[in-house]
N, C-alpha and C. Protein backbone atom coordinates (compact mmCIF):
# COMPACT_ATOMS: atom_id res chain seq x y z
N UNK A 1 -62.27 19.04 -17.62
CA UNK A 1 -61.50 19.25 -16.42
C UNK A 1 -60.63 18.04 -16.14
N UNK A 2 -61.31 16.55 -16.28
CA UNK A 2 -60.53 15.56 -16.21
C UNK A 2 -59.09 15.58 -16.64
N UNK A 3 -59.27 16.36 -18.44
CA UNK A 3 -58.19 16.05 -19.28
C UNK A 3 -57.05 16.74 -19.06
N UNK A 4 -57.13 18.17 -17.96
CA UNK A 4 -56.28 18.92 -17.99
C UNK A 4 -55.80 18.29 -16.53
N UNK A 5 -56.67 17.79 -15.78
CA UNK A 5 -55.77 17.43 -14.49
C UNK A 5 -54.72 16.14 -14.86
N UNK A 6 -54.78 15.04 -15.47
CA UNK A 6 -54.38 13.98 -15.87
C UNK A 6 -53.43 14.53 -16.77
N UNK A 7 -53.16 15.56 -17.81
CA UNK A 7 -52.09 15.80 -18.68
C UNK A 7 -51.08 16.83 -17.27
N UNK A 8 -52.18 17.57 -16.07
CA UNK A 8 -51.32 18.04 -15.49
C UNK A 8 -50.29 17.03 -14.52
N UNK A 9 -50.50 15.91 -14.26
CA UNK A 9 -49.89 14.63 -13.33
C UNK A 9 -49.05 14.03 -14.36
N UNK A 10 -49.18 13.57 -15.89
CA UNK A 10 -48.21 13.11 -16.52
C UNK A 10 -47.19 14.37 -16.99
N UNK A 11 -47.47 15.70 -16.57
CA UNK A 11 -46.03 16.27 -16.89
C UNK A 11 -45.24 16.55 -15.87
N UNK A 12 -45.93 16.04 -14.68
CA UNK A 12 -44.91 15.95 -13.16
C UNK A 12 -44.06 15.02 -13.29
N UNK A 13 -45.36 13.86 -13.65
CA UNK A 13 -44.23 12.30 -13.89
C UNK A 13 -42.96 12.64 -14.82
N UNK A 14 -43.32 13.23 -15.66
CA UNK A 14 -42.31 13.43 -16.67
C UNK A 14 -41.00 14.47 -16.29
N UNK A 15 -41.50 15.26 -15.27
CA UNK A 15 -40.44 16.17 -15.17
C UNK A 15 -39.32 15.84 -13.97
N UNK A 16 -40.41 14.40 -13.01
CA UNK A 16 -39.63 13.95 -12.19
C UNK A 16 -38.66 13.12 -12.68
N UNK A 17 -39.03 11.91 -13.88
CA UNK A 17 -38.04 11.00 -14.39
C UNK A 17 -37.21 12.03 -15.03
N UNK A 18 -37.36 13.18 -15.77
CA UNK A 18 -36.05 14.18 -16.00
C UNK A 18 -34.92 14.69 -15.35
N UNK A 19 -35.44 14.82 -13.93
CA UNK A 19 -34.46 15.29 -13.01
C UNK A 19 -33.73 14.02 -12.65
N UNK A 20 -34.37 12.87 -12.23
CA UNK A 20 -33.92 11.31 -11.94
C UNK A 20 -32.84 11.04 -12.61
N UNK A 21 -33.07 11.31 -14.04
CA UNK A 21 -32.19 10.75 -15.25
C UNK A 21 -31.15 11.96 -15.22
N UNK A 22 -31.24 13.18 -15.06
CA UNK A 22 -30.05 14.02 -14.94
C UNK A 22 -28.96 13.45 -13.41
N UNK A 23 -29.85 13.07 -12.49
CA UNK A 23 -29.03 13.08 -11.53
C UNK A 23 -28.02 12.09 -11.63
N UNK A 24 -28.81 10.52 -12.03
CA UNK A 24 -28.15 9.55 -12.52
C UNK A 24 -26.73 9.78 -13.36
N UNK A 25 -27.15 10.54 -14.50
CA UNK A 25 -26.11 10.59 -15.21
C UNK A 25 -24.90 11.70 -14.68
N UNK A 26 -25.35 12.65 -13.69
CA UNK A 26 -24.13 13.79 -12.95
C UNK A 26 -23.65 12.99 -11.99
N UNK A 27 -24.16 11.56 -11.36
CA UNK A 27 -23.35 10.73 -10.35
C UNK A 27 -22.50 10.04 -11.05
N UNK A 28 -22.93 9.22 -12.19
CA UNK A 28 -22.26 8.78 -13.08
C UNK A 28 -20.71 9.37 -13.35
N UNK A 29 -21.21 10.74 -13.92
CA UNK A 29 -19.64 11.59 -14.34
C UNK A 29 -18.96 11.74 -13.15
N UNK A 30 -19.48 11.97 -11.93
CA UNK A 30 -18.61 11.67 -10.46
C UNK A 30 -17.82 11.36 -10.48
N UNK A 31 -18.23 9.66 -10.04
CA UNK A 31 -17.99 8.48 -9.81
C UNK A 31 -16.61 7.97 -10.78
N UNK A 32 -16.87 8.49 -12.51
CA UNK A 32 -15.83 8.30 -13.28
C UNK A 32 -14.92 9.12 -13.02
N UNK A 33 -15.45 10.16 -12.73
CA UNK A 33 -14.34 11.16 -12.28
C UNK A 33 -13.23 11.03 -11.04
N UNK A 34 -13.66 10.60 -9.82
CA UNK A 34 -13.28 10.35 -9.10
C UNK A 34 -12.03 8.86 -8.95
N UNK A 35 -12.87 8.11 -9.66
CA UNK A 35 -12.17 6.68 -10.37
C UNK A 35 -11.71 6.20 -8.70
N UNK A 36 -12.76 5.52 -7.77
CA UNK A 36 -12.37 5.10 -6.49
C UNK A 36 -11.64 4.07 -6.37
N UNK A 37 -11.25 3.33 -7.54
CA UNK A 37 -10.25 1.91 -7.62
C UNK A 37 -9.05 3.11 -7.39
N UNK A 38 -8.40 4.00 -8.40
CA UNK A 38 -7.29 4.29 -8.26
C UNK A 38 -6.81 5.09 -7.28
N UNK A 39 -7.71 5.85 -6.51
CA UNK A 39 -7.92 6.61 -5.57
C UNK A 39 -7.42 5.51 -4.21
N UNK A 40 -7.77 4.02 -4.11
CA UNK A 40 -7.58 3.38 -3.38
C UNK A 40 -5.95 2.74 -3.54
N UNK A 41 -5.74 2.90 -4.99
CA UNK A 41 -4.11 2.22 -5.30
C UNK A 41 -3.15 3.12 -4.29
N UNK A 42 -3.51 4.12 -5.17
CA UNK A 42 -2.72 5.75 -4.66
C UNK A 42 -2.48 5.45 -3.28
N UNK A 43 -3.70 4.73 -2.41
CA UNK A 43 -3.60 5.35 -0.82
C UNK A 43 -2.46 3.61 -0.31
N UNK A 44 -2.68 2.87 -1.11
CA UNK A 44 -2.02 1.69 -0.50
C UNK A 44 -0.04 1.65 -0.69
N UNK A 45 -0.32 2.49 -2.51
CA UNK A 45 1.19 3.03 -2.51
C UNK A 45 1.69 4.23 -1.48
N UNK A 46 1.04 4.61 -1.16
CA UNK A 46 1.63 6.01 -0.55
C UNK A 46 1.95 5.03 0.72
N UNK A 47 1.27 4.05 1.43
CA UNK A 47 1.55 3.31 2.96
C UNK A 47 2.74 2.44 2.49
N UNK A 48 2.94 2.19 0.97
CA UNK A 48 4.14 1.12 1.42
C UNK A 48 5.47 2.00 0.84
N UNK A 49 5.32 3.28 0.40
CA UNK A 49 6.54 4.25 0.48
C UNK A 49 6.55 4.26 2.01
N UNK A 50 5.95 4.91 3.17
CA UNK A 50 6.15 5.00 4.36
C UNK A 50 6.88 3.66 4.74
N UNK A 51 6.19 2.13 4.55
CA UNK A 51 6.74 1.36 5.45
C UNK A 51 8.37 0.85 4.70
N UNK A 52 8.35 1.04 3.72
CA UNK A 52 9.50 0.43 2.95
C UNK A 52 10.33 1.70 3.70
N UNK A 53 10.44 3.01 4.13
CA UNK A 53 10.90 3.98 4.43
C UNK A 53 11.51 3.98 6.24
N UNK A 54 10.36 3.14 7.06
CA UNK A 54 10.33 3.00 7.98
C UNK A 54 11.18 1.41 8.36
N UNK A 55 10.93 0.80 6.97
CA UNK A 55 12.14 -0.59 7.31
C UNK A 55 13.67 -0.01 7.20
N UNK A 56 13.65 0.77 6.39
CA UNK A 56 15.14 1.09 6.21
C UNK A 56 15.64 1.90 7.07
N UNK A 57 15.15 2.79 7.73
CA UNK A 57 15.21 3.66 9.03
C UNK A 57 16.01 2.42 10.25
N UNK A 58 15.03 1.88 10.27
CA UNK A 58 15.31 1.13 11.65
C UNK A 58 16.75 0.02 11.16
N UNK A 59 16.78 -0.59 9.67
CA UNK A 59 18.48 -1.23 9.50
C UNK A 59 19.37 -0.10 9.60
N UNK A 60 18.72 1.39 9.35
CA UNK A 60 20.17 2.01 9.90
C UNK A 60 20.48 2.50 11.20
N UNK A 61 19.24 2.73 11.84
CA UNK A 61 19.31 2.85 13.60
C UNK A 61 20.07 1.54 13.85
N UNK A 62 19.78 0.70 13.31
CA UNK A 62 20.79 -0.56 14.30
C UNK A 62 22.14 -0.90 14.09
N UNK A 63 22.56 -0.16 12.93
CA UNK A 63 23.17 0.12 12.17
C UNK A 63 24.97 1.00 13.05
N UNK A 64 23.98 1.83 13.05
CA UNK A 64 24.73 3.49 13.85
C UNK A 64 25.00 2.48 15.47
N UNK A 65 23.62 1.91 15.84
CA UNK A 65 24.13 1.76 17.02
C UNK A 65 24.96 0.63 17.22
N UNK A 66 25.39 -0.35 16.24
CA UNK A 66 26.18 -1.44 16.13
C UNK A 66 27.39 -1.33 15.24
N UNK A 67 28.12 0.14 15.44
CA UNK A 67 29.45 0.45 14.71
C UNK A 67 29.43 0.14 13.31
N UNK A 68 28.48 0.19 12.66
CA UNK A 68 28.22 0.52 11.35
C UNK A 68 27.88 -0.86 10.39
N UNK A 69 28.01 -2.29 11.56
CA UNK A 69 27.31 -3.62 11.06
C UNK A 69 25.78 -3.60 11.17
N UNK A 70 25.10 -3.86 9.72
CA UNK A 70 23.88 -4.30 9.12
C UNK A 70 24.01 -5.49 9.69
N UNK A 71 22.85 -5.56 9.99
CA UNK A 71 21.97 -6.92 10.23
C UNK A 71 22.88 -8.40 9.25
N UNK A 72 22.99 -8.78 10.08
CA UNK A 72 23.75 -10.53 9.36
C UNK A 72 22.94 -11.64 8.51
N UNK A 73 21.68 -11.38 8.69
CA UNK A 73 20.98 -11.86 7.34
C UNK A 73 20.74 -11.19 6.45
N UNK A 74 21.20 -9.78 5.78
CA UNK A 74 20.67 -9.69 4.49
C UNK A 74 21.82 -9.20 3.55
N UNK A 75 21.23 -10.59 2.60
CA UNK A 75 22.14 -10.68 1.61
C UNK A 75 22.59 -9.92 0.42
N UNK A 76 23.10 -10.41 -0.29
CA UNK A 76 23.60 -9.68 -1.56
C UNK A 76 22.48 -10.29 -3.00
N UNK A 77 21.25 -11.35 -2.60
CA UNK A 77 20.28 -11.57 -3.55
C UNK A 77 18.94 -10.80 -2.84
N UNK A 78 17.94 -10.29 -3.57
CA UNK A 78 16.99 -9.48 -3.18
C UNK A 78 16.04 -10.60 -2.74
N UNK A 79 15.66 -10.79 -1.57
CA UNK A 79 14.47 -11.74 -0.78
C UNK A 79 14.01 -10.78 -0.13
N UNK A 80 12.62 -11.88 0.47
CA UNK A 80 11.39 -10.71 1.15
C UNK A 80 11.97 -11.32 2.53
N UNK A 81 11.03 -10.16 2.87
CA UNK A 81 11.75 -9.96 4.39
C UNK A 81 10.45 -10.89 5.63
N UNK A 82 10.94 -11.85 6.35
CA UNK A 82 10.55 -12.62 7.08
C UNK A 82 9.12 -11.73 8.41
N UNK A 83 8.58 -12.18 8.25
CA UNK A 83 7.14 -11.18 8.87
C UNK A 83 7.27 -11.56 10.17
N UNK A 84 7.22 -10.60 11.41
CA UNK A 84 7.79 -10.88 12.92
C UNK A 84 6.70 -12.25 13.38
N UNK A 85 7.34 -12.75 13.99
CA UNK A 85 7.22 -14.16 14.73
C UNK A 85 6.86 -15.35 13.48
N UNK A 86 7.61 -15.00 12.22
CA UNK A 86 7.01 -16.22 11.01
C UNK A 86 8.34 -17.03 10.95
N UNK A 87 7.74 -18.22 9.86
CA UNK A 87 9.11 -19.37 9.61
C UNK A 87 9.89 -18.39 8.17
N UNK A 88 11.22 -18.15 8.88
CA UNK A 88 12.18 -17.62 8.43
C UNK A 88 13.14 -18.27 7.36
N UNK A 89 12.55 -19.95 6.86
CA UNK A 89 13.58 -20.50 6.24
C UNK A 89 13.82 -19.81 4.79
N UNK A 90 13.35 -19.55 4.02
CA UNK A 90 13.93 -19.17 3.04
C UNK A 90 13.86 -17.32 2.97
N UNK A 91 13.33 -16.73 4.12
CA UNK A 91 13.31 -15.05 3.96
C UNK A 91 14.55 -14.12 4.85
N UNK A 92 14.43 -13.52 4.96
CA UNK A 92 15.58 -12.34 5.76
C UNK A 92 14.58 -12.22 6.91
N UNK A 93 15.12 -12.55 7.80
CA UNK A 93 14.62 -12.55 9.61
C UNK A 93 15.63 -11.58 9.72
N UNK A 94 14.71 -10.48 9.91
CA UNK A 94 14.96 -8.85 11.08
C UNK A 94 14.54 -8.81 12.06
N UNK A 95 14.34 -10.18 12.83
CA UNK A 95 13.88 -9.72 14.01
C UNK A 95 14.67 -8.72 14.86
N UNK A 96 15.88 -8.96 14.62
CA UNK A 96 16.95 -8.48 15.59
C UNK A 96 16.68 -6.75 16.09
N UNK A 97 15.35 -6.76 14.83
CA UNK A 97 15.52 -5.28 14.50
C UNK A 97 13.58 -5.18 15.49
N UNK A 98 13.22 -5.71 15.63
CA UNK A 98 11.98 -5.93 16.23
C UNK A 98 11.91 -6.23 17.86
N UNK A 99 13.46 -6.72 18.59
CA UNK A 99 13.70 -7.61 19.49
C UNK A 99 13.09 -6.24 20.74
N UNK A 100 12.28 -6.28 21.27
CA UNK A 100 12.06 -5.83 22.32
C UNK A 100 11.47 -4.55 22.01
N UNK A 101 10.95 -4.04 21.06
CA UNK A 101 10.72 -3.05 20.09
C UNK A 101 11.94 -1.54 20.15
N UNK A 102 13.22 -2.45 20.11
CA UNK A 102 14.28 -1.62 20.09
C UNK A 102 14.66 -0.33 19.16
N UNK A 103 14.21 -0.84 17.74
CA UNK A 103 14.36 -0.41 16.64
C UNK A 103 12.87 0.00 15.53
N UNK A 104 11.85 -1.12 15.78
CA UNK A 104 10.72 -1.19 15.72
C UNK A 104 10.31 -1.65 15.89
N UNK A 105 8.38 -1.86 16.24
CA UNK A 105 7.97 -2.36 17.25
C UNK A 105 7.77 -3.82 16.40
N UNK A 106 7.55 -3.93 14.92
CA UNK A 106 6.83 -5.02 14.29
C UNK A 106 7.49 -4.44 12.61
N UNK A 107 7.68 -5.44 11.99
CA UNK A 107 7.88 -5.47 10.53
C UNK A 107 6.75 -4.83 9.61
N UNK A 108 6.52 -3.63 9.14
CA UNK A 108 5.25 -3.82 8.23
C UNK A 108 4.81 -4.42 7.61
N UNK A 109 3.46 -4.72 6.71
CA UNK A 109 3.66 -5.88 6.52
C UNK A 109 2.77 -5.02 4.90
N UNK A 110 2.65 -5.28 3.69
CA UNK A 110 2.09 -4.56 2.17
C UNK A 110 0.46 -4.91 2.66
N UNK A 111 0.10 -3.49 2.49
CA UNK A 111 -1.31 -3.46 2.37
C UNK A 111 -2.33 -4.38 1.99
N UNK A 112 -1.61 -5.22 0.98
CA UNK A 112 -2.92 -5.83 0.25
C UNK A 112 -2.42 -7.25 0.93
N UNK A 113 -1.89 -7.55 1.74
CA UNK A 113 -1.92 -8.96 2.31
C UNK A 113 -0.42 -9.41 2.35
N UNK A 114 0.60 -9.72 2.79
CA UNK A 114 1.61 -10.47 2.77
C UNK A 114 1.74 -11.80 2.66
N UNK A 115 2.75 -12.43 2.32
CA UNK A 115 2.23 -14.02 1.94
C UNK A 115 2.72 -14.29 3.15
N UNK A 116 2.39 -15.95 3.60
CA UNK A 116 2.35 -16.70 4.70
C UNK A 116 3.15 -16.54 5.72
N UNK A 117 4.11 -16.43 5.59
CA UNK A 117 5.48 -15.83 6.38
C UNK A 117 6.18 -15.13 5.80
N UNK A 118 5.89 -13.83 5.15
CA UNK A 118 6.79 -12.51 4.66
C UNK A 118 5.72 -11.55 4.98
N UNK A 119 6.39 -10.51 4.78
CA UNK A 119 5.55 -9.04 4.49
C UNK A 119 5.58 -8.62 3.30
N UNK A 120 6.26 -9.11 2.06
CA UNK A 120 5.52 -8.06 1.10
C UNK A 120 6.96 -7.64 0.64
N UNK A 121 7.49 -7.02 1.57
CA UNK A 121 8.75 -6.15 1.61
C UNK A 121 9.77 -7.05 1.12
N UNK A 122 10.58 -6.93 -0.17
CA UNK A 122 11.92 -7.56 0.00
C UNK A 122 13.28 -6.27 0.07
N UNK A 123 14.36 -6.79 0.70
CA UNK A 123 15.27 -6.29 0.63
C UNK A 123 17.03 -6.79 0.15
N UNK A 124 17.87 -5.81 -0.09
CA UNK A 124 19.01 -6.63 -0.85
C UNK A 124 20.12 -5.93 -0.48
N UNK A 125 21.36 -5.88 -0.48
CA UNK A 125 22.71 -5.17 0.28
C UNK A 125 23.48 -5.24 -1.35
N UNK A 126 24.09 -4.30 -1.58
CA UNK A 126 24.47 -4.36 -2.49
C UNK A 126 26.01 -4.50 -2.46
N UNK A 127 26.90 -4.84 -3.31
CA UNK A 127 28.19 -5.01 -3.24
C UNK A 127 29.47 -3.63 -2.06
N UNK A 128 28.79 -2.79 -2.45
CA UNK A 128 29.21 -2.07 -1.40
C UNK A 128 28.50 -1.50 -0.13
N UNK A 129 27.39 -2.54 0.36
CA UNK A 129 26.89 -2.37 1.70
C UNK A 129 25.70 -1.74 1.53
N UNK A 130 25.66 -1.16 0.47
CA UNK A 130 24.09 -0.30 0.28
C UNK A 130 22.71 -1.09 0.10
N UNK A 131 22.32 -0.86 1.15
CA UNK A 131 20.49 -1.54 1.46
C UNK A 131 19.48 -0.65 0.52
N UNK A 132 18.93 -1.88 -0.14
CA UNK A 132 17.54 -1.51 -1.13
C UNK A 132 16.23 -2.16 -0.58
N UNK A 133 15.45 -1.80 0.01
CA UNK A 133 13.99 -2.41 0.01
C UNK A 133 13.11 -1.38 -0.95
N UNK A 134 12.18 -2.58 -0.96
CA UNK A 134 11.26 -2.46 -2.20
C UNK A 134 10.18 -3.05 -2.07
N UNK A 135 8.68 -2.44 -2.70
CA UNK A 135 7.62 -2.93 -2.55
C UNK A 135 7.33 -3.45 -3.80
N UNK A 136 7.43 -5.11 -3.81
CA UNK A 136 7.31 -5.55 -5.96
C UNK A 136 5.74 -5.61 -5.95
N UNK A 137 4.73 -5.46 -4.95
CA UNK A 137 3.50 -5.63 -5.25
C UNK A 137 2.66 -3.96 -5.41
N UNK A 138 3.48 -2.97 -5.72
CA UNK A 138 3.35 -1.47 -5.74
C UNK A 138 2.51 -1.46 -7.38
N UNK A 139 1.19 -0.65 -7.10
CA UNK A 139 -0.02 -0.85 -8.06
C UNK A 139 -0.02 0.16 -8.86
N UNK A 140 -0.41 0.32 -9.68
CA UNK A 140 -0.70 1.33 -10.42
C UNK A 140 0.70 1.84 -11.57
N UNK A 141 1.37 0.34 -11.69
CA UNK A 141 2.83 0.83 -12.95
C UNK A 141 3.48 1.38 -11.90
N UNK A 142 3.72 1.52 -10.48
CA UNK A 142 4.72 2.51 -9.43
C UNK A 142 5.53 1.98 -9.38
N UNK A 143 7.01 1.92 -9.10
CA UNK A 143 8.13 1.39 -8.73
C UNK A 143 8.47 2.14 -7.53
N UNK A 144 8.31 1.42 -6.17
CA UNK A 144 8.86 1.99 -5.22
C UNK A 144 10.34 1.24 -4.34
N UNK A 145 10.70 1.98 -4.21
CA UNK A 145 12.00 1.37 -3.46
C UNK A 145 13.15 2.58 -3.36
N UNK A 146 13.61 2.06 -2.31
CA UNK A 146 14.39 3.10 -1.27
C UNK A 146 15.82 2.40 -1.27
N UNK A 147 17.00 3.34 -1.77
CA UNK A 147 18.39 2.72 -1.27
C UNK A 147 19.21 3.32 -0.09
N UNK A 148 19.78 3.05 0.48
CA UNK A 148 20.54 4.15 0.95
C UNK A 148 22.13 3.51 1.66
């Protein structure tokens, strides 16, 4: 009687580490499946299409409402754009475009951190007036950037 109760408890044990080890390995295929690093790129590119979308919105609201003069700092070389209330010496200060939240309320600033006084965002005017911003820290091989 001993021998059959004791072979009956090691084929529980055994059938429990079976299911254990199936489950393990169906979270496993999940988890790869799912791939939550890129799942997280995806969601940080998709916010800096919006804000790169939402900077250029507001240079042309100020735009329309200032007889068709762009903002007087941005140049014809591609620099990042100066992050609201930062030191502006070497970036493109939009505040003008921030001033009272006329145009917008605050500069966006790239998901994964902006450096010390920029956002992330650079922008450039091209020989015939046409504004490009662009996100150069856009993950996953993406090239995002907006002209118009």
């Amino acid at each position: 009687m001993k021998e059959k109760r004791s072979l009956k408890i090691l084929f529980t044990f055994l059938e429990v580490l079976f299911i254990v080890g199936a489950l393990v390995a169906l979270i496993g295929i999940v988890i790869f499946a799912i791939n939550p690093e890129e799942q997280l790129a995806d969601t940080r590119n998709t916010q800096r299409v919006s804000d790169v979308n939402t900077i250029i919105n507001a240079v042309y609201r100020y735009a329309i409402e200032h007889n068709g003069s762009l903002p007087l700092n941005i140049t014809t070389t591609q620099t990042e754009i100066c992050a609201t209330g930062g030191d502006c010496t070497d970036l493109v200060d939009l505040s003008v475009l921030t001033d009272n939240g006329t145009y917008i309320v605050g500069i966006p600033a790239d998901p994964t951190g902006a450096t010390t006084d920029g956002v992330g965002y650079e922008i450039i005017k091209d020989a015939n007036g046409r504004i490009t911003v662009t996100a150069p820290d856009a993950e996953e091989s993406a090239s995002i950037s907006v002209t118009r």
